[in-house]
C-alpha atoms as a PDB file:
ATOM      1  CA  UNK A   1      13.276  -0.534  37.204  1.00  0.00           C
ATOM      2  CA  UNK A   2      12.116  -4.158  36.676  1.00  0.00           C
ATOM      3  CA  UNK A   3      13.712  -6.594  34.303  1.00  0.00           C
ATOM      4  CA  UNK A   4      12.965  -8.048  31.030  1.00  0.00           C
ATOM      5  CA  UNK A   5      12.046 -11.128  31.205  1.00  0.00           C
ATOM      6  CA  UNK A   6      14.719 -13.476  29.136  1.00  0.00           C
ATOM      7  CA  UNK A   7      12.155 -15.861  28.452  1.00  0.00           C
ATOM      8  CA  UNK A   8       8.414 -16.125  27.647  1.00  0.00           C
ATOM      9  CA  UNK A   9       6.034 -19.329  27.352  1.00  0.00           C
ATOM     10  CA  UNK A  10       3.779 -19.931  24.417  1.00  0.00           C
ATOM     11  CA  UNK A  11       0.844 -18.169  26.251  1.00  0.00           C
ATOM     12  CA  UNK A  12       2.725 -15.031  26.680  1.00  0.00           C
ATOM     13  CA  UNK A  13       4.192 -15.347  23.038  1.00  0.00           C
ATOM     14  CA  UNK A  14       0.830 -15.398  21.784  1.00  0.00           C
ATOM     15  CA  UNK A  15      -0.974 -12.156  23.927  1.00  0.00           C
ATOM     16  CA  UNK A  16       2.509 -10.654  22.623  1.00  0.00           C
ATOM     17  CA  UNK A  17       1.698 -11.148  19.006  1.00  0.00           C
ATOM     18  CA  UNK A  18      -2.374 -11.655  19.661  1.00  0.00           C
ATOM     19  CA  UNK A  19      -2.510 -14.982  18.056  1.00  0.00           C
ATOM     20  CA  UNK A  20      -3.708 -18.105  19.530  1.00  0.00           C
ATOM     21  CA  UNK A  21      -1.250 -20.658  21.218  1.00  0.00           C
ATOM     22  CA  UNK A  22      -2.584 -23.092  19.079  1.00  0.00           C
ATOM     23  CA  UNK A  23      -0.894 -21.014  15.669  1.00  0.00           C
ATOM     24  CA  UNK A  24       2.356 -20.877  17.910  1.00  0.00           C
ATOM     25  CA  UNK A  25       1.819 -24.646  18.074  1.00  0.00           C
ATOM     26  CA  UNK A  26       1.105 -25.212  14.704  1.00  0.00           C
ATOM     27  CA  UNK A  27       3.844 -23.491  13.637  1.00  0.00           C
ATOM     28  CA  UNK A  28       6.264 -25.662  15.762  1.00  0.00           C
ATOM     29  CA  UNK A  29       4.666 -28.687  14.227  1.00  0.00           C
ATOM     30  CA  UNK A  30       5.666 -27.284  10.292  1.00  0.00           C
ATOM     31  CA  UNK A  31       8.801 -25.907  11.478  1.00  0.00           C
ATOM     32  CA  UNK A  32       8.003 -22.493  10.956  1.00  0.00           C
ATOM     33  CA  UNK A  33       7.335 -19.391  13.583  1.00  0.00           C
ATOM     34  CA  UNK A  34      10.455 -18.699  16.026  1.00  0.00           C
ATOM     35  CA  UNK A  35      12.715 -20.822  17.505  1.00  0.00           C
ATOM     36  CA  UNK A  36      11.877 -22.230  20.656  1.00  0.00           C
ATOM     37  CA  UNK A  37      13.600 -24.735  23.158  1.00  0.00           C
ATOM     38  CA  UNK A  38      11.865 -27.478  24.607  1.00  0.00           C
ATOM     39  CA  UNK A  39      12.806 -27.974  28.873  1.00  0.00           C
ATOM     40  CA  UNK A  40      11.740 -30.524  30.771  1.00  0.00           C
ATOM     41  CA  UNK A  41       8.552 -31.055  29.003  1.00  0.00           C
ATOM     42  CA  UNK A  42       8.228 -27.027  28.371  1.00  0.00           C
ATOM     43  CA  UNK A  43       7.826 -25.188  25.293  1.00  0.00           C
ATOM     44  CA  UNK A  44       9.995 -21.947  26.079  1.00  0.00           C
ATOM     45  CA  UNK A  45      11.036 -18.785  23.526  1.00  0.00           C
ATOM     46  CA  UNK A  46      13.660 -16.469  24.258  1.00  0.00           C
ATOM     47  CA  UNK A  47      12.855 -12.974  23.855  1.00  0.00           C
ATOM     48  CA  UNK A  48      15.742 -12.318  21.389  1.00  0.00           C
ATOM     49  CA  UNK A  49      14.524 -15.262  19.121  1.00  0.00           C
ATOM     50  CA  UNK A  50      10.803 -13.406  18.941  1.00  0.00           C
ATOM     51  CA  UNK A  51      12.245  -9.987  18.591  1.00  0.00           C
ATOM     52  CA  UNK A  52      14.821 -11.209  15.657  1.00  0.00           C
ATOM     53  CA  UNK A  53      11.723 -13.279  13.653  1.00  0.00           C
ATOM     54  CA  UNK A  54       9.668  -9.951  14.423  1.00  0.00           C
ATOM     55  CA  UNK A  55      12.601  -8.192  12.594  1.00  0.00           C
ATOM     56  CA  UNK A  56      12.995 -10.356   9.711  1.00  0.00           C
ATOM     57  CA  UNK A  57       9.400  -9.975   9.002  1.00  0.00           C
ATOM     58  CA  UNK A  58       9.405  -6.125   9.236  1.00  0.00           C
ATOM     59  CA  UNK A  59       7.913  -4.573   6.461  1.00  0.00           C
ATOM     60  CA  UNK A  60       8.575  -0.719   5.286  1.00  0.00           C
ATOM     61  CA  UNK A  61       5.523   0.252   2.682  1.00  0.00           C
ATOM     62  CA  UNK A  62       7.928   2.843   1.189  1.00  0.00           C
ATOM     63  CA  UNK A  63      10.330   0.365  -0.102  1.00  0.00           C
ATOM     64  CA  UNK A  64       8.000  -1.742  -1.532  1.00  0.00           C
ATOM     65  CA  UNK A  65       7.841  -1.949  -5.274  1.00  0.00           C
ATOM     66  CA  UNK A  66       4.768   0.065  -6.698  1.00  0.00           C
ATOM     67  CA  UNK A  67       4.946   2.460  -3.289  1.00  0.00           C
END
């Protein structure tokens, strides 16, 4: 069985979530999107931190109002 990877660049982030890196950029730049942490010149996010904005973001059609 292979690991999960703890960590993923902005590339990978962004075939992940099939966006550009260029949104995952501009979202650093407004302070929105996931949190990230910058190393040694590197833009990095942690898995958890994508999977937890993923979460908050979840949306269940049968609790919204009118469903």
């Amino acid at each position: 069985m292979t690991a999960r990877p703890a960590t993923l660049s902005q590339v990978q982030l962004a075939r992940r979530w099939h966006i550009s890196p260029r949104t995952l950029e501009r979202w650093r730049s407004r302070n929105h999107g996931p949190a990230f942490v910058r190393l040694a010149g590197r833009i990095i996010y942690r898995v958890a931190d994508g999977e937890a904005y993923e979460a908050a973001r979840r949306r269940d059609p049968a609790q919204e109002p009118g469903a």
